[in-house]
PDB file of N, CA and C in Angstrom:
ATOM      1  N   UNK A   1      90.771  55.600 109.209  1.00  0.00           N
ATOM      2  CA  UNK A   1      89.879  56.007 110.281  1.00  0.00           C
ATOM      3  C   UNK A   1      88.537  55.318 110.116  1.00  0.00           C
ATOM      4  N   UNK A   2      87.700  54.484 111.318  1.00  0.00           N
ATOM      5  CA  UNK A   2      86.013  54.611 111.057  1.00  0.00           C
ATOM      6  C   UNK A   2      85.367  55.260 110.551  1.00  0.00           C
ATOM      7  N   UNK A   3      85.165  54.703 109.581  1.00  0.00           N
ATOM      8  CA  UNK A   3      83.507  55.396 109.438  1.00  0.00           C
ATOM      9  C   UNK A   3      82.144  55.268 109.992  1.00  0.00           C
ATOM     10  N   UNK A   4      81.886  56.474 110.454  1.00  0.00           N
ATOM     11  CA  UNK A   4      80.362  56.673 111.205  1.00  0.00           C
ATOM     12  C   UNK A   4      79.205  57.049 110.148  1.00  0.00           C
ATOM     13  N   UNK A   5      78.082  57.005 110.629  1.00  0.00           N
ATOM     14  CA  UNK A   5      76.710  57.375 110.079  1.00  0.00           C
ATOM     15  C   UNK A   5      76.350  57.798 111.094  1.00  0.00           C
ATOM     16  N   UNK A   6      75.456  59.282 110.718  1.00  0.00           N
ATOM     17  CA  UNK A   6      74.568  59.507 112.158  1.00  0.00           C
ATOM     18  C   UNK A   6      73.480  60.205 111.528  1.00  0.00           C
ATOM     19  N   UNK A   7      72.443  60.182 112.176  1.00  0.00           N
ATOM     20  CA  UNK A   7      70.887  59.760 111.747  1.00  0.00           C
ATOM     21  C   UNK A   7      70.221  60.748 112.827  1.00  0.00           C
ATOM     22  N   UNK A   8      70.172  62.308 112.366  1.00  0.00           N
ATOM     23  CA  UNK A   8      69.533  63.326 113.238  1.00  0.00           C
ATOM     24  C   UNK A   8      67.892  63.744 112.950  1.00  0.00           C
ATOM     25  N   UNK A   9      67.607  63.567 113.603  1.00  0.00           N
ATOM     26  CA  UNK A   9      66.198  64.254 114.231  1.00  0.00           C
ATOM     27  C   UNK A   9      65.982  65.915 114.356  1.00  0.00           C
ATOM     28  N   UNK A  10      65.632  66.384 113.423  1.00  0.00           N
ATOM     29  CA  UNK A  10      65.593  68.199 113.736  1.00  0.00           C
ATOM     30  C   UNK A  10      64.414  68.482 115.496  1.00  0.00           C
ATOM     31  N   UNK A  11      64.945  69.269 116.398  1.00  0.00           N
ATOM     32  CA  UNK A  11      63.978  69.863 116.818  1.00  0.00           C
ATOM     33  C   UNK A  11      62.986  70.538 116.626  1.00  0.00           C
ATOM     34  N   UNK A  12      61.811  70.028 117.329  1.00  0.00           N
ATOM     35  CA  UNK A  12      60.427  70.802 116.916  1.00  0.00           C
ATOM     36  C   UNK A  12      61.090  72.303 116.571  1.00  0.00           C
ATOM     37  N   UNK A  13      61.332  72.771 117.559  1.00  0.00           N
ATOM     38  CA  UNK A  13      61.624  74.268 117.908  1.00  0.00           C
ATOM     39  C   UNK A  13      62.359  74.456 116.324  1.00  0.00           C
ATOM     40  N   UNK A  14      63.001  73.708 115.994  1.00  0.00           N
ATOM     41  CA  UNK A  14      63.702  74.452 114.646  1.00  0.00           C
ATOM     42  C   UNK A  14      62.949  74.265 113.471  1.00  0.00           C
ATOM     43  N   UNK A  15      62.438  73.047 113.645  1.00  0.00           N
ATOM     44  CA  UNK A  15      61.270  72.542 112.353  1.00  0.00           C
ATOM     45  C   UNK A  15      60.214  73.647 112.273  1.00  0.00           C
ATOM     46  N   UNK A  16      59.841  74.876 113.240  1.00  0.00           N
ATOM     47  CA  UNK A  16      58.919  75.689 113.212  1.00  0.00           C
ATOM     48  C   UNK A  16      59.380  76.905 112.636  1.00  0.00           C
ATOM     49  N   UNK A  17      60.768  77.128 112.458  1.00  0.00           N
ATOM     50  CA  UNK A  17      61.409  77.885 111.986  1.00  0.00           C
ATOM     51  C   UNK A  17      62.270  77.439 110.803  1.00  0.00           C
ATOM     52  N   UNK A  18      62.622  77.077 109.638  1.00  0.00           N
ATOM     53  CA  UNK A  18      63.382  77.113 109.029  1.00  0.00           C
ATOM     54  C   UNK A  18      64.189  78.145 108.861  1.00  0.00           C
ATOM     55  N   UNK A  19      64.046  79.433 109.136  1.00  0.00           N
ATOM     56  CA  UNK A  19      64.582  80.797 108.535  1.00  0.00           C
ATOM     57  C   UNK A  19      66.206  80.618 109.473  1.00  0.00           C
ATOM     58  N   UNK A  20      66.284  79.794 110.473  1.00  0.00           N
ATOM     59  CA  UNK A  20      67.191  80.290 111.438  1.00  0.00           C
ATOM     60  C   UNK A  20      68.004  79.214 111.028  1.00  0.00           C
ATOM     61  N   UNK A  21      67.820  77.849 110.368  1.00  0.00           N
ATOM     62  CA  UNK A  21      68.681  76.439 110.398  1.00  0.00           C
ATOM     63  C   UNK A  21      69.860  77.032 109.586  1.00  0.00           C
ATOM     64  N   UNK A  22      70.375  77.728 109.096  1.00  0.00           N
ATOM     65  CA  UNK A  22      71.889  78.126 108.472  1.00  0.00           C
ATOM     66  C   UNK A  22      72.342  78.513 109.542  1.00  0.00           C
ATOM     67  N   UNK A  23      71.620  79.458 110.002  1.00  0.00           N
ATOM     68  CA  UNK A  23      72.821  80.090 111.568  1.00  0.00           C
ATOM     69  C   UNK A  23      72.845  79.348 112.505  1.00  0.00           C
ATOM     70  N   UNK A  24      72.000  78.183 113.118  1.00  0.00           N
ATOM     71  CA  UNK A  24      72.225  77.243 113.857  1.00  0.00           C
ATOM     72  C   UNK A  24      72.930  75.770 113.630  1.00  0.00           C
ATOM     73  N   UNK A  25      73.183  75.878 112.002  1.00  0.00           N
ATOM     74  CA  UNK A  25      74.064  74.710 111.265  1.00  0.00           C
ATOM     75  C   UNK A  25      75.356  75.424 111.896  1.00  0.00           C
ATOM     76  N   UNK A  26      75.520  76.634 111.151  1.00  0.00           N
ATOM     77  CA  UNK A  26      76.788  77.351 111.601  1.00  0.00           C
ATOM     78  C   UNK A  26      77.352  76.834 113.030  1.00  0.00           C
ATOM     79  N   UNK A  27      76.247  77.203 113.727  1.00  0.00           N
ATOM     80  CA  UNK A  27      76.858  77.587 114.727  1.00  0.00           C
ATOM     81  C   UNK A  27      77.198  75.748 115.929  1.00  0.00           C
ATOM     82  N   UNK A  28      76.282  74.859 115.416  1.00  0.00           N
ATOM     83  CA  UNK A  28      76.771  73.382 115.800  1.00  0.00           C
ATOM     84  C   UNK A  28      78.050  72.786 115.431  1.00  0.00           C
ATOM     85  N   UNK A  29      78.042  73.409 113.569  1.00  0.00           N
ATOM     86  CA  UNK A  29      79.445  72.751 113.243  1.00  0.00           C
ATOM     87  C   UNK A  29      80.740  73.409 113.976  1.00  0.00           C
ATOM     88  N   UNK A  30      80.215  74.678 114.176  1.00  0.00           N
ATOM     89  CA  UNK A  30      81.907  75.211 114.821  1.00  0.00           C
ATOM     90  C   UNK A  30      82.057  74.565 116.598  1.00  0.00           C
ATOM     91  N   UNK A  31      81.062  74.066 116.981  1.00  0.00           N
ATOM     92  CA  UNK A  31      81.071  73.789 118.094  1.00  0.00           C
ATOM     93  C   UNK A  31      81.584  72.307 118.028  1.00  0.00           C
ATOM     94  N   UNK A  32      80.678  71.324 117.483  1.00  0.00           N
ATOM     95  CA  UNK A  32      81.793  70.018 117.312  1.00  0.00           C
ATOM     96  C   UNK A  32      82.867  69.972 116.606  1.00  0.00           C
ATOM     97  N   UNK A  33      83.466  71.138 115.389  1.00  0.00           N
ATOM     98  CA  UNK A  33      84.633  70.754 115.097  1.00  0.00           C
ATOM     99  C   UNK A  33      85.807  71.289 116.306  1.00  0.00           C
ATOM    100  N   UNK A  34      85.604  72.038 117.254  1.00  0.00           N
ATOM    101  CA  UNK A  34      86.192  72.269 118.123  1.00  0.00           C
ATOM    102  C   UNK A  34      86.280  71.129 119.399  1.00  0.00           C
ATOM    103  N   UNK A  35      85.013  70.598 119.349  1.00  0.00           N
ATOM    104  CA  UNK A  35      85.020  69.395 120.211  1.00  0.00           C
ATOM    105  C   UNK A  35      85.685  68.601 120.023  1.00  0.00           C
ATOM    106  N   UNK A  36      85.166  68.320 118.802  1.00  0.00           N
ATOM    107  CA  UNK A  36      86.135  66.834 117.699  1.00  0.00           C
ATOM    108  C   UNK A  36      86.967  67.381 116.744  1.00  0.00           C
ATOM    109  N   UNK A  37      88.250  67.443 116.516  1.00  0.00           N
ATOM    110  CA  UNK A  37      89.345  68.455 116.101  1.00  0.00           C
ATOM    111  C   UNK A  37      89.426  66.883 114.984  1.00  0.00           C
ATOM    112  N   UNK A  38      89.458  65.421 115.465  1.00  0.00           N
ATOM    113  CA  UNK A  38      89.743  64.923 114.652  1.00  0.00           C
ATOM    114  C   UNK A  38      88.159  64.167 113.729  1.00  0.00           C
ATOM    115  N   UNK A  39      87.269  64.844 114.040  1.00  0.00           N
ATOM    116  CA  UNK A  39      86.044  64.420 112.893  1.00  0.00           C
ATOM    117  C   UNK A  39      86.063  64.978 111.757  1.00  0.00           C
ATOM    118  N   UNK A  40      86.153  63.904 111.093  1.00  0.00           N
ATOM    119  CA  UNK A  40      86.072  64.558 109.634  1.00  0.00           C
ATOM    120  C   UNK A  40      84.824  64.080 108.723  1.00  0.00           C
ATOM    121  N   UNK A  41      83.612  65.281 108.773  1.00  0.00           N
ATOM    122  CA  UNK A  41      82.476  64.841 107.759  1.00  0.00           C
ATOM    123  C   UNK A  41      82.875  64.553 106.045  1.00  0.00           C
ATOM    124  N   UNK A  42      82.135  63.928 105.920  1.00  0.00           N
ATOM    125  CA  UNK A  42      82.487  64.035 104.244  1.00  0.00           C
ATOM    126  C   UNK A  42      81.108  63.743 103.538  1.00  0.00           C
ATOM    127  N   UNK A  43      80.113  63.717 104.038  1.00  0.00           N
ATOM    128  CA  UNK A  43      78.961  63.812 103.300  1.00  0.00           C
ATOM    129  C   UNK A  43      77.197  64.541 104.616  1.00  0.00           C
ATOM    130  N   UNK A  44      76.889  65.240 104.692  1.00  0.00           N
ATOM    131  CA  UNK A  44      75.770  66.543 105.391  1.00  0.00           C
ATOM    132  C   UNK A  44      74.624  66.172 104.215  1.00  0.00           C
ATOM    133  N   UNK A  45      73.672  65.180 104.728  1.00  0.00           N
ATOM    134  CA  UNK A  45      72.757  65.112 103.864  1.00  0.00           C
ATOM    135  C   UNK A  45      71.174  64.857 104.409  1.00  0.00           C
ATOM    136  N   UNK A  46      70.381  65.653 103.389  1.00  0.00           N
ATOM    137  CA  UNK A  46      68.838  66.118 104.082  1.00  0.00           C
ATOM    138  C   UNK A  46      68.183  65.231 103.575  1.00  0.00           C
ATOM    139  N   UNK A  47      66.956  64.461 104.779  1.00  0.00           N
ATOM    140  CA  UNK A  47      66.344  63.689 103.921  1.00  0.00           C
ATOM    141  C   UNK A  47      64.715  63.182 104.264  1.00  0.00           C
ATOM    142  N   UNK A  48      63.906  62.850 103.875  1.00  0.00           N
ATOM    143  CA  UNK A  48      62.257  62.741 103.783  1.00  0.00           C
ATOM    144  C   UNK A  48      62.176  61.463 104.645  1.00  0.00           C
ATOM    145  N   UNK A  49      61.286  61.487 105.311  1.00  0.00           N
ATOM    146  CA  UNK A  49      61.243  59.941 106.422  1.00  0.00           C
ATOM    147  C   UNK A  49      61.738  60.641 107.755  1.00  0.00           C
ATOM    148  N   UNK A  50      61.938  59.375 108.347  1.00  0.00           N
ATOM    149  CA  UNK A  50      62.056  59.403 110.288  1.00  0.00           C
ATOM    150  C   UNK A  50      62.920  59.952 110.725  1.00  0.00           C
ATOM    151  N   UNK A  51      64.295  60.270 109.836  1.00  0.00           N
ATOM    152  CA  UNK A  51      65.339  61.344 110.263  1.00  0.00           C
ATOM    153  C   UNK A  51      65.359  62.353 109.075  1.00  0.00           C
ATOM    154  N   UNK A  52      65.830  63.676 109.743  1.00  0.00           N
ATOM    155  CA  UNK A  52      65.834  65.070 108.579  1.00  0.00           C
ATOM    156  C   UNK A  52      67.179  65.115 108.306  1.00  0.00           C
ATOM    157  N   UNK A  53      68.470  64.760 108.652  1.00  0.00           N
ATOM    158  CA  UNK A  53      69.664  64.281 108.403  1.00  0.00           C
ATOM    159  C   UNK A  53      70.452  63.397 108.599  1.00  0.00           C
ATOM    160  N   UNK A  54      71.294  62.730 107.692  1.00  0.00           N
ATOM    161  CA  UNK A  54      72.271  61.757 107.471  1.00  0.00           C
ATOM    162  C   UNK A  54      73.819  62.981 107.773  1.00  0.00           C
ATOM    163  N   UNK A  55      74.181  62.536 108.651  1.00  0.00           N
ATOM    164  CA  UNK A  55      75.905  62.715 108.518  1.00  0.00           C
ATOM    165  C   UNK A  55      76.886  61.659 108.252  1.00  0.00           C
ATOM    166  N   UNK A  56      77.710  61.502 107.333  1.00  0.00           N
ATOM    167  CA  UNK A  56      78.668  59.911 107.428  1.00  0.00           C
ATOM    168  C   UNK A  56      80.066  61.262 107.661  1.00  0.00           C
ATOM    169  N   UNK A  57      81.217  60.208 108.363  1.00  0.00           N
ATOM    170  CA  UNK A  57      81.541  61.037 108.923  1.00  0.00           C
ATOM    171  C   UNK A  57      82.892  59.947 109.296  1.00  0.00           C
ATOM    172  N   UNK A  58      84.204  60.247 109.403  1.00  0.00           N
ATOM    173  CA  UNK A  58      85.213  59.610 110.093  1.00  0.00           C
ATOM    174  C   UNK A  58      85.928  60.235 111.232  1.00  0.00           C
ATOM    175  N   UNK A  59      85.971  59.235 112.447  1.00  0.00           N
ATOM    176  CA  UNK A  59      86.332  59.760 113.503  1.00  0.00           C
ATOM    177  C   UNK A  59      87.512  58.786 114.029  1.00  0.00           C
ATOM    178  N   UNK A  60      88.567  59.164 114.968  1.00  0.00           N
ATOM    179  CA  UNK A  60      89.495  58.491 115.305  1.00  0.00           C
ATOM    180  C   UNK A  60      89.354  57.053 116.085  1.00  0.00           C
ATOM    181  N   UNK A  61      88.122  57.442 116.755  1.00  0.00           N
ATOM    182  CA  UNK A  61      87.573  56.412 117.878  1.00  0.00           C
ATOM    183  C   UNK A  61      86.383  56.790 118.126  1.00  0.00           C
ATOM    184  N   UNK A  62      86.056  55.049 118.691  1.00  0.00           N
ATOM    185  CA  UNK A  62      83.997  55.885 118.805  1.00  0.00           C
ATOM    186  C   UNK A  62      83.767  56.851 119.968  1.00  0.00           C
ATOM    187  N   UNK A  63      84.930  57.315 120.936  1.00  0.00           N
ATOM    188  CA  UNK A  63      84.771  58.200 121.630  1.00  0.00           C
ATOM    189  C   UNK A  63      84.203  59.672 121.121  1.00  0.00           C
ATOM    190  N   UNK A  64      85.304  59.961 120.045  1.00  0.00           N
ATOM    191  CA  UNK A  64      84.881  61.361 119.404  1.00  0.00           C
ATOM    192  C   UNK A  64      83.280  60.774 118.423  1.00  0.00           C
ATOM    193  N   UNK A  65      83.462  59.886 118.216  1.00  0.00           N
ATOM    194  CA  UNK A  65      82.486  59.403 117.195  1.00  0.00           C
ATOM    195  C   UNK A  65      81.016  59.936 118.600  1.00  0.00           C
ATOM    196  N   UNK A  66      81.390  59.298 119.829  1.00  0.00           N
ATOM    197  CA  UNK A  66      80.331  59.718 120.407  1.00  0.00           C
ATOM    198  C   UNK A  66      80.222  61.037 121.119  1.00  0.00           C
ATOM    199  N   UNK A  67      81.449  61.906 121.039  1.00  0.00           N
ATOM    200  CA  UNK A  67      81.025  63.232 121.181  1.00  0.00           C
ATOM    201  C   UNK A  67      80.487  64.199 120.524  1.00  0.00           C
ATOM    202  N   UNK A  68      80.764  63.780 119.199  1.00  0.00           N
ATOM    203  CA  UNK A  68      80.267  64.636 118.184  1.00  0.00           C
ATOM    204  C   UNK A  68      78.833  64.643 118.051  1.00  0.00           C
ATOM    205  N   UNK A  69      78.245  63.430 118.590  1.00  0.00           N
ATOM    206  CA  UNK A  69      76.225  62.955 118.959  1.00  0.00           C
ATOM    207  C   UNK A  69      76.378  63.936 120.065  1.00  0.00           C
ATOM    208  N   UNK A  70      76.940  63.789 121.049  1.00  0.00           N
ATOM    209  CA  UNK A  70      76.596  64.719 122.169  1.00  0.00           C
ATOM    210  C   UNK A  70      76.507  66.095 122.057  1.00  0.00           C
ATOM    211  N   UNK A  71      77.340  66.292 121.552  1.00  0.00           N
ATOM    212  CA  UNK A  71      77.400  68.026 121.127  1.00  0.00           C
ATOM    213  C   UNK A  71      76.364  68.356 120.197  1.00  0.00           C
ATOM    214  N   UNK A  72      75.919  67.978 119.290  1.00  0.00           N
ATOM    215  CA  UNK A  72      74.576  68.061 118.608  1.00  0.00           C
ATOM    216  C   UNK A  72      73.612  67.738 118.801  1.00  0.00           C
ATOM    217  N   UNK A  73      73.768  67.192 120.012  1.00  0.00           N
ATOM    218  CA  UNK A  73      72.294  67.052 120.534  1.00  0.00           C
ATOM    219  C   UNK A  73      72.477  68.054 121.572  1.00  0.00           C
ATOM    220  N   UNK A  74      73.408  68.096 122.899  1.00  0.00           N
ATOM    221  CA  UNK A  74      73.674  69.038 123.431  1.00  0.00           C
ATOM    222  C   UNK A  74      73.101  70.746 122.731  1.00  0.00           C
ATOM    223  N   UNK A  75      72.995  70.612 121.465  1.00  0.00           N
ATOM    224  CA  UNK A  75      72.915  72.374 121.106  1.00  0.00           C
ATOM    225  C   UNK A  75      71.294  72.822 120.749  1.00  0.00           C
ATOM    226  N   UNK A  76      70.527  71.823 120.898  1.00  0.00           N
ATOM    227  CA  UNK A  76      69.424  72.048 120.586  1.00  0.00           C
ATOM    228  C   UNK A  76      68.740  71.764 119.120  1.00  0.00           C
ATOM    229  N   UNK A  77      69.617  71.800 118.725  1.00  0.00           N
ATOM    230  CA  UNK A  77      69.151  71.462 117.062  1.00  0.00           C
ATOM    231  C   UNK A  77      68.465  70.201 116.954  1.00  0.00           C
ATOM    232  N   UNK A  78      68.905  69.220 117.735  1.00  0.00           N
ATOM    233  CA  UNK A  78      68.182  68.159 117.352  1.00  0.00           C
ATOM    234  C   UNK A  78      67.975  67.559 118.687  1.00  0.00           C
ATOM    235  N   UNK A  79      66.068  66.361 118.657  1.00  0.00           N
ATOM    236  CA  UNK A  79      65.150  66.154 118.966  1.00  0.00           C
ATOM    237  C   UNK A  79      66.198  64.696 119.819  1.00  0.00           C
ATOM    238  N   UNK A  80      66.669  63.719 118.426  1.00  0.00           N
ATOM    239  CA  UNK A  80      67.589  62.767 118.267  1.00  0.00           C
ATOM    240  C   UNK A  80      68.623  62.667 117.418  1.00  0.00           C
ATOM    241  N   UNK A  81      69.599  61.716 118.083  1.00  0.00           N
ATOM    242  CA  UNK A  81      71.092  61.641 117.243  1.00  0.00           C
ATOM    243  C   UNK A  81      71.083  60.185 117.520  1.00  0.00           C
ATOM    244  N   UNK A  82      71.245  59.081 115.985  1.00  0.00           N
ATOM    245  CA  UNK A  82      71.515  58.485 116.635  1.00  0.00           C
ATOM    246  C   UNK A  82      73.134  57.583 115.364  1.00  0.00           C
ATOM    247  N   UNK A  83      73.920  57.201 116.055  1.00  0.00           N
ATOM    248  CA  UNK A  83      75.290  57.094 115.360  1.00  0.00           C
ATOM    249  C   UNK A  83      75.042  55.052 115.105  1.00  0.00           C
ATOM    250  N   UNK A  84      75.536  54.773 113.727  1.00  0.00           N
ATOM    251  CA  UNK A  84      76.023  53.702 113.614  1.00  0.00           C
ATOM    252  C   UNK A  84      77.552  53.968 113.272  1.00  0.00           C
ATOM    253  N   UNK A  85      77.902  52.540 113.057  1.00  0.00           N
ATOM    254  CA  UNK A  85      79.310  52.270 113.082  1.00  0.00           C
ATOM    255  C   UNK A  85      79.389  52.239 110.746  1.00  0.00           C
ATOM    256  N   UNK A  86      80.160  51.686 110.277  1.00  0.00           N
ATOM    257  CA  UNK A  86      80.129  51.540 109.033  1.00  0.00           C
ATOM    258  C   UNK A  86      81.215  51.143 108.600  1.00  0.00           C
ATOM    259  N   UNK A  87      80.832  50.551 107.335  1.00  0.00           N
ATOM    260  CA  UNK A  87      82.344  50.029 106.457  1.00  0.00           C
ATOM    261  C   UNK A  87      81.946  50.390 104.968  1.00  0.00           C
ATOM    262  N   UNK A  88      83.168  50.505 104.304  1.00  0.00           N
ATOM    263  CA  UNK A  88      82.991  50.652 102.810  1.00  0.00           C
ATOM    264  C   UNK A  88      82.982  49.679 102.370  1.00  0.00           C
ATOM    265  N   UNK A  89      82.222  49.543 101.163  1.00  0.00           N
ATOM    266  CA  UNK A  89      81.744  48.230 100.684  1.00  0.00           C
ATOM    267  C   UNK A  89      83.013  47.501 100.399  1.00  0.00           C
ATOM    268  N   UNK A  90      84.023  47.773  99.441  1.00  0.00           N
ATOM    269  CA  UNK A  90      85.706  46.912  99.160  1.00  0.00           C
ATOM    270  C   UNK A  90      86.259  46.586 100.342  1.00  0.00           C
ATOM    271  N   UNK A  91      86.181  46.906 101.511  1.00  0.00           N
ATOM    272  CA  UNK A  91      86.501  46.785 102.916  1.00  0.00           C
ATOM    273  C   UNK A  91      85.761  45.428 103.025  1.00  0.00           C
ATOM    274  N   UNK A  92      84.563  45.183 103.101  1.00  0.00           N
ATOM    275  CA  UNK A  92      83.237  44.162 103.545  1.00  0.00           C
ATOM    276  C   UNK A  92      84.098  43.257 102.662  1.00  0.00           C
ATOM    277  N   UNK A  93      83.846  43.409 101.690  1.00  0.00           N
ATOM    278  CA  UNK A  93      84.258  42.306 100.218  1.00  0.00           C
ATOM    279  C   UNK A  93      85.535  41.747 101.130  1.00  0.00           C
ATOM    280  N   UNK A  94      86.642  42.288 100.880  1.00  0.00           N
ATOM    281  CA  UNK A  94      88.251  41.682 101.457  1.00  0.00           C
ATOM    282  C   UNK A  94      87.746  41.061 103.010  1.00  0.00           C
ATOM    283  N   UNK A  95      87.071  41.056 104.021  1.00  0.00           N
ATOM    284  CA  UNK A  95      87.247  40.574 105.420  1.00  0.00           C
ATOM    285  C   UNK A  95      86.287  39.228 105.723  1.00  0.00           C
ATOM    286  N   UNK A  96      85.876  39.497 104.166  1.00  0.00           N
ATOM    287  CA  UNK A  96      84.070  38.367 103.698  1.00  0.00           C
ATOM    288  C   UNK A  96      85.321  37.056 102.702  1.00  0.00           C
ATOM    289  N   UNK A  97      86.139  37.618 102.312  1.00  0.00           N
ATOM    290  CA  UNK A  97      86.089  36.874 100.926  1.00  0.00           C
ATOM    291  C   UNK A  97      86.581  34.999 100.840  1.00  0.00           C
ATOM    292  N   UNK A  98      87.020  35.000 102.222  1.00  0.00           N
ATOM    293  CA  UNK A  98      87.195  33.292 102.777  1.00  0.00           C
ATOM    294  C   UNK A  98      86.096  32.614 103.160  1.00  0.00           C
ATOM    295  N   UNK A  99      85.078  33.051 103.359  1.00  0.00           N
ATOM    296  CA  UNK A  99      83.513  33.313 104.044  1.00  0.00           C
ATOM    297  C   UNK A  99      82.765  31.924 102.809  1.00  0.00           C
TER     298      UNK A  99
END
């Protein structure tokens, strides 16, 4: 499957509240894993600078790849979503190595 990266932006509205971001994590993830039945996260990570989360993430096609941005942005939680595409590095190496 692709691997995605996506690069979220918290909303003001939630950045003024921290007390509520568990029940509104909750409540995004059950909403895109229902959206996207075939996204599969494998790394939810918080971070200092221009975005407040990293998701990497494999999806079947960049369709779900791009519903799963929609729906999280759709829920309010976040300001911006924004998705790259990705490869694992032994992947790069083998498609490089005639290069």
């Amino acid at each position: 499957m692709p691997t995605y990266v996506m690069l979220v932006k918290m909303s003001p509205d939630l950045a003024k509240n921290f007390g509520t971001m568990q029940e509104i994590g909750r409540k995004v993830g059950t909403r895109y894993r229902e959206a996207c039945p075939d996204v599969k996260v494998t790394a939810h990570i918080a971070l200092m600078g221009p975005y407040d989360f990293m998701d990497i993430f494999e999806a079947d096609s960049e369709e779900s790849a791009f519903r799963m941005g929609a729906v999280i942005l759709s829920s309010g939680f976040a300001s911006s979503v924004e998705t790259w595409t990705a490869m694992h590095y032994p992947r790069l190496l083998e498609i490089t190595k005639d290069l």
